[in-house]
Protein backbone atom coordinates (compact mmCIF):
# COMPACT_ATOMS: atom_id res chain seq x y z
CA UNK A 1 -132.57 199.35 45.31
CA UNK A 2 -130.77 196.19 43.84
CA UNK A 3 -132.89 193.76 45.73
CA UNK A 4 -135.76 195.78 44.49
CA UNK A 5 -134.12 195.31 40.68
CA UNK A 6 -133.42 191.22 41.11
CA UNK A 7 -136.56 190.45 42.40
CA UNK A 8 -138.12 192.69 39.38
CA UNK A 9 -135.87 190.44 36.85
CA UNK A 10 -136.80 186.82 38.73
CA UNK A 11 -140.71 187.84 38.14
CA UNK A 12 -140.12 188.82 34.90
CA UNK A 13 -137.96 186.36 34.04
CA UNK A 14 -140.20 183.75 35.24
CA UNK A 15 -143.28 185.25 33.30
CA UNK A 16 -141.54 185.41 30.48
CA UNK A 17 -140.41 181.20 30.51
CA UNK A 18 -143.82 180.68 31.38
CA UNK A 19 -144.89 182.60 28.11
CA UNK A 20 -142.23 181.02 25.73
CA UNK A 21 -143.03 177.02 27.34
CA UNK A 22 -146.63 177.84 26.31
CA UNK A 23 -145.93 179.51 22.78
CA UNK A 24 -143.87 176.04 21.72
CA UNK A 25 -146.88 173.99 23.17
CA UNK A 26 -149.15 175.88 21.22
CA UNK A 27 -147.25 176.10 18.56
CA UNK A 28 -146.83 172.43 17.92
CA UNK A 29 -150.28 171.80 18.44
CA UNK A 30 -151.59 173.73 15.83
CA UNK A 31 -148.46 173.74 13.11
CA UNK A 32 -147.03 170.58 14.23
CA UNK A 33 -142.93 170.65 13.48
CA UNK A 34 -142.59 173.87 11.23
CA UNK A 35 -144.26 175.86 14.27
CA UNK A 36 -142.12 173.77 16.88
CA UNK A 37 -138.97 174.74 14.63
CA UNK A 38 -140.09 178.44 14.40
CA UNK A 39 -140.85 178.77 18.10
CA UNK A 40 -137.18 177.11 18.70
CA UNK A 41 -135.90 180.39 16.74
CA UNK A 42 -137.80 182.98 18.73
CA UNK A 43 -137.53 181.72 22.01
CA UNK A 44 -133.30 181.45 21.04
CA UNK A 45 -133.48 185.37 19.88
CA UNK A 46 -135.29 186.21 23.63
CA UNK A 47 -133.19 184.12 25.64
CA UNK A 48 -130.07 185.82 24.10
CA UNK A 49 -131.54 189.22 24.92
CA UNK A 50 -132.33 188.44 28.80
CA UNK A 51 -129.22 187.19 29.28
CA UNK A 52 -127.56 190.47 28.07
CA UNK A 53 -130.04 192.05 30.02
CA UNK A 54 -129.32 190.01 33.15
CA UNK A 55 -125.38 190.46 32.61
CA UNK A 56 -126.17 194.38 32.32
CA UNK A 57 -127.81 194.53 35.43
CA UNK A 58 -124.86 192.18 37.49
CA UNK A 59 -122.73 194.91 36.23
CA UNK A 60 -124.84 197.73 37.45
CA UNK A 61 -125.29 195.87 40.35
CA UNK A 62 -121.53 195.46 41.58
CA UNK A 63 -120.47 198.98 40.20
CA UNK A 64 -123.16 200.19 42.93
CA UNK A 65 -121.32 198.23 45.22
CA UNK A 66 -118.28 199.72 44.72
CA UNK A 67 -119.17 202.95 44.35
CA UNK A 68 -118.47 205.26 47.63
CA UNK A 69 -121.36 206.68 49.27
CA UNK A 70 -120.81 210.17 51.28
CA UNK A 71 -122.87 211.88 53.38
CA UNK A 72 -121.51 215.02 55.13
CA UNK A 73 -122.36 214.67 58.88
CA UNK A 74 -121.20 217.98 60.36
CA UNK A 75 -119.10 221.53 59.05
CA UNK A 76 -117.39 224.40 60.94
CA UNK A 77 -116.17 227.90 59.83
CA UNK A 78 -113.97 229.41 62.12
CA UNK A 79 -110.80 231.87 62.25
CA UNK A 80 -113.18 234.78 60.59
CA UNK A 81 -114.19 232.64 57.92
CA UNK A 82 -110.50 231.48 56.94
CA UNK A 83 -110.51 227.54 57.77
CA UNK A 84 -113.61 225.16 56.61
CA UNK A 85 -113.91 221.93 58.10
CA UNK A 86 -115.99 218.87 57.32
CA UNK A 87 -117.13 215.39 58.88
CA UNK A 88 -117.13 213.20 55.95
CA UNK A 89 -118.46 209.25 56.12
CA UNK A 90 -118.11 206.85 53.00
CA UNK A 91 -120.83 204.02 53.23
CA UNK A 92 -120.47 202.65 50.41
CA UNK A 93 -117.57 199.81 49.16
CA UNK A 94 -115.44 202.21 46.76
CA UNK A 95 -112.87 204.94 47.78
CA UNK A 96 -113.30 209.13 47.23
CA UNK A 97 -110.42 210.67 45.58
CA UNK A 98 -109.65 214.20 44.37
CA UNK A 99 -112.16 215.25 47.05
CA UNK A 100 -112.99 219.37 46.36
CA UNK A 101 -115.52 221.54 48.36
CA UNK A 102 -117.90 223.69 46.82
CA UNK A 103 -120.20 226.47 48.10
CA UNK A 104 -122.84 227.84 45.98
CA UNK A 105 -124.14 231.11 47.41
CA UNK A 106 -128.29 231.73 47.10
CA UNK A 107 -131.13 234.43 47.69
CA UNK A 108 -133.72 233.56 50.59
CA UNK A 109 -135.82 233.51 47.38
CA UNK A 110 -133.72 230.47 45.96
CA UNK A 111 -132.33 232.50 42.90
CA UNK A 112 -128.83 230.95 42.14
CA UNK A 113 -126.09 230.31 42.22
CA UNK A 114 -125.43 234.19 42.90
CA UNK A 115 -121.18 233.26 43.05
CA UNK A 116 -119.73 230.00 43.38
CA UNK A 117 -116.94 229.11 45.31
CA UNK A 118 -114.33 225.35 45.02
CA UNK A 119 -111.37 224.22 46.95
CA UNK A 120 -109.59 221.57 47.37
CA UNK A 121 -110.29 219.40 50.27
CA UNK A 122 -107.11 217.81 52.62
CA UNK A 123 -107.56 215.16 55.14
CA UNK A 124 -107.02 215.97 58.47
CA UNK A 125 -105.02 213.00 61.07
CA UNK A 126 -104.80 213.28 64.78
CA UNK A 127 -100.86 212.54 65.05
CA UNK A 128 -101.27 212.81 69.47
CA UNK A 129 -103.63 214.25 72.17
CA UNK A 130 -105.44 217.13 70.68
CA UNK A 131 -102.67 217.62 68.22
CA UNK A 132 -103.56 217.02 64.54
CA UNK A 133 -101.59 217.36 61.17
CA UNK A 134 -102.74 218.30 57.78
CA UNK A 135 -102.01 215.87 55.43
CA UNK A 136 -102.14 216.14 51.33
CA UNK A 137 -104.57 213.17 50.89
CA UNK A 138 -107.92 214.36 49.80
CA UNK A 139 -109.17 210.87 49.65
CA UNK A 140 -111.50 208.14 51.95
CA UNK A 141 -111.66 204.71 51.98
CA UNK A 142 -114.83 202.69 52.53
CA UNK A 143 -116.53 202.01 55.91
CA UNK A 144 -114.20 205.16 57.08
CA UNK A 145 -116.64 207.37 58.99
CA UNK A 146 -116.44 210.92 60.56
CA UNK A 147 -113.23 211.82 58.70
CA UNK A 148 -112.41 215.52 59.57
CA UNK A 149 -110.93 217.80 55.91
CA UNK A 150 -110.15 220.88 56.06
CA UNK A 151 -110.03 223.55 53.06
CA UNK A 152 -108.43 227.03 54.08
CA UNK A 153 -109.73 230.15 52.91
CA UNK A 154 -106.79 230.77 50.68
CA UNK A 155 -107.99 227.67 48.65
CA UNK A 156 -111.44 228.72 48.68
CA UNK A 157 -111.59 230.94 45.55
CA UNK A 158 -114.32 232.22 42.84
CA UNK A 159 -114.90 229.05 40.44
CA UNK A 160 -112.59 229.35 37.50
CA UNK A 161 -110.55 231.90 38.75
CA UNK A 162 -106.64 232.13 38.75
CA UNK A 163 -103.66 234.11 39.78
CA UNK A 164 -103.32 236.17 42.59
CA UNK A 165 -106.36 237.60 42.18
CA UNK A 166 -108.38 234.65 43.51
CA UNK A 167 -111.05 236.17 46.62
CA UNK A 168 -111.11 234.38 49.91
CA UNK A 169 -114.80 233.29 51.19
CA UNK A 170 -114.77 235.81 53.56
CA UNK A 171 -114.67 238.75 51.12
CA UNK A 172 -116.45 237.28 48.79
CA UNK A 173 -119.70 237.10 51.30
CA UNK A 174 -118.63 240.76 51.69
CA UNK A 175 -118.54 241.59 48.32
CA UNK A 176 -122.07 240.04 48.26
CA UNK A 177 -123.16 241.75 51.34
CA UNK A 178 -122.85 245.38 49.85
CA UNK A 179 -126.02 245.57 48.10
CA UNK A 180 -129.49 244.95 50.52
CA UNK A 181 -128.65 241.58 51.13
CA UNK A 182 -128.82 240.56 54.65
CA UNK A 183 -128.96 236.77 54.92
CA UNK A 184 -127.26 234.34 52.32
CA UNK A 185 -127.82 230.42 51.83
CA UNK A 186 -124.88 228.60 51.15
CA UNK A 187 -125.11 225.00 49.29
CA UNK A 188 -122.47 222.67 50.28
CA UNK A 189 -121.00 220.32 48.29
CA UNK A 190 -118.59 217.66 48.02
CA UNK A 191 -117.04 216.88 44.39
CA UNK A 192 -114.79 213.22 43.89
CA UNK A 193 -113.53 211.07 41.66
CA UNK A 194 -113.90 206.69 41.71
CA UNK A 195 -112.76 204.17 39.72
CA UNK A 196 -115.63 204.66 37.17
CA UNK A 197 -115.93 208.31 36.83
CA UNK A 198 -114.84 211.80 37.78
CA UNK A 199 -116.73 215.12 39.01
CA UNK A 200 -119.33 212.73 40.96
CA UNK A 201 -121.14 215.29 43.77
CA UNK A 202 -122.68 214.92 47.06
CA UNK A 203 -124.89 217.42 48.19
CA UNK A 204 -125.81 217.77 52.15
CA UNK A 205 -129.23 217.66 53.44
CA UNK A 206 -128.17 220.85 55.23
CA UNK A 207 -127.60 224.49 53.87
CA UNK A 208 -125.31 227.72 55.52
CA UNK A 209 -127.22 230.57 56.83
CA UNK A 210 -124.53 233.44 56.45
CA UNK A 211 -126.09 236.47 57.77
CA UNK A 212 -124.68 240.49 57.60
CA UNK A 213 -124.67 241.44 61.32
CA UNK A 214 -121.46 243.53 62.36
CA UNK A 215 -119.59 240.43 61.52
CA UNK A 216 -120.72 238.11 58.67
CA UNK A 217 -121.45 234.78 61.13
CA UNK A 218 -123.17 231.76 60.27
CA UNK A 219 -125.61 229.09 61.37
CA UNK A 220 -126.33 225.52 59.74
CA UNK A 221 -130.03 224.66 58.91
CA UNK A 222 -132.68 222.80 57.38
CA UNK A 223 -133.97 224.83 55.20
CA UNK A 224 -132.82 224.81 51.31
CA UNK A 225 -134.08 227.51 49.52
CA UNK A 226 -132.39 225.95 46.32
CA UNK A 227 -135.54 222.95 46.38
CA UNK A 228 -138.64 223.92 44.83
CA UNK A 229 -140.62 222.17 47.58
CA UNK A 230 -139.57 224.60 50.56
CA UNK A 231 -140.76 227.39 48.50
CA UNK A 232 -144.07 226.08 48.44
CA UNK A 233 -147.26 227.58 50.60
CA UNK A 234 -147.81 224.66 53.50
CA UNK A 235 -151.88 223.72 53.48
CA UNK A 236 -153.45 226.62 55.52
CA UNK A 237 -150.96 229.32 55.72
């Protein structure tokens, strides 16, 4: 995408000095000095605005580079729904802080959110063989890839919701459960902070399947019911 930007600003920059050396040309031809002069003015005014528009863009251009890129590679529910864990890899050049899960719960149909549920996200360290401690960083650094967090079902609550009151995943896919409802999508995402702005989101190419069997289970898929294009009729059907 920025090579794609600086090669659109050399053509048009070069289009554009092209223009302007043949305006003054022109212009002294047929005015003589007074159009030389005039031409001197105009081609000051446009070479003042490209180079704020060239400094805007090497802004742009390194905040994208140090901006973290996060793509959730894997997820697992287990212990009846009480402990969520993610794979998380940063790609890009800038760190994830304040990281904070969120599950938005859908119809097949793609009506949503029906509930949302948020909670904080805390980075999990291997500390020996197969022995691991939970640590209170909810943060990762660039280049760090497959980083396993963990949110428990305690901190999984209803969004907005406080006190002792706050639901647990697990009963709130029950709660959902009670009416005719026998599969629900879940839409994962990952909220962070960076050095330039706060309540960023990544969203994962993948959605939860909870289904209402004699235990509410789970399976990861493809389809999102959320995106207008997978509720479209393929060509033939």
């Amino acid at each position: 995408m920025i090579k794609n930007r600086r090669w659109t600003l050399l053509i048009v920059g070069s289009i554009v000095i092209i223009g302007l050396s043949l305006a003054i040309y022109l212009s002294y031809e047929q005015f003589g000095r007074a159009g030389l002069e005039a031409s001197s003015i105009l081609t000051s005014s446009l070479l003042t605005i490209a180079l704020v528009v060239l400094y805007r863009e090497q802004h742009l251009a390194l905040r994208y580079q140090q901006e973290p890129h996060l793509e959730i590679s894997d997820i697992e529910i287990k212990e009846d729904l009480q402990v969520i864990r993610l794979r998380v890899s940063n790609f890009g050049g800038g760190p994830a802080t304040s990281m904070k899960l969120r599950i938005g719960l859908y119809e097949l149909s793609g009506e949503g959110p029906i509930e949302t549920v948020q909670g904080s996200l805390r980075r999990i360290e291997s500390i020996g063989d197969a022995e691991e401690e939970k640590t209170r960083a909810s943060s990762i650094r660039p280049s760090e890839l497959n980083i396993c967090f963990e949110a428990t079902s305690r901190s999984v609550i209803s969004l907005g919701g406080t006190g002792p009151n706050q639901d647990s995943l697990a009963r709130i896919l029950d709660s959902e459960f009670e009416g005719n409802r026998d599969v629900i999508y879940g839409k994962v995402s990952v909220y962070y902070s960076t050095k330039f702005s706060k309540d960023n989101r990544h969203i994962s190419d993948f959605s939860l399947q909870f289904n209402n069997h004699d235990d509410i289970d789970y399976i990861p898929m493809d389809f999102l019911p959320w995106e207008d294009e997978n509720m479209r009729r393929e060509l033939g059907s």
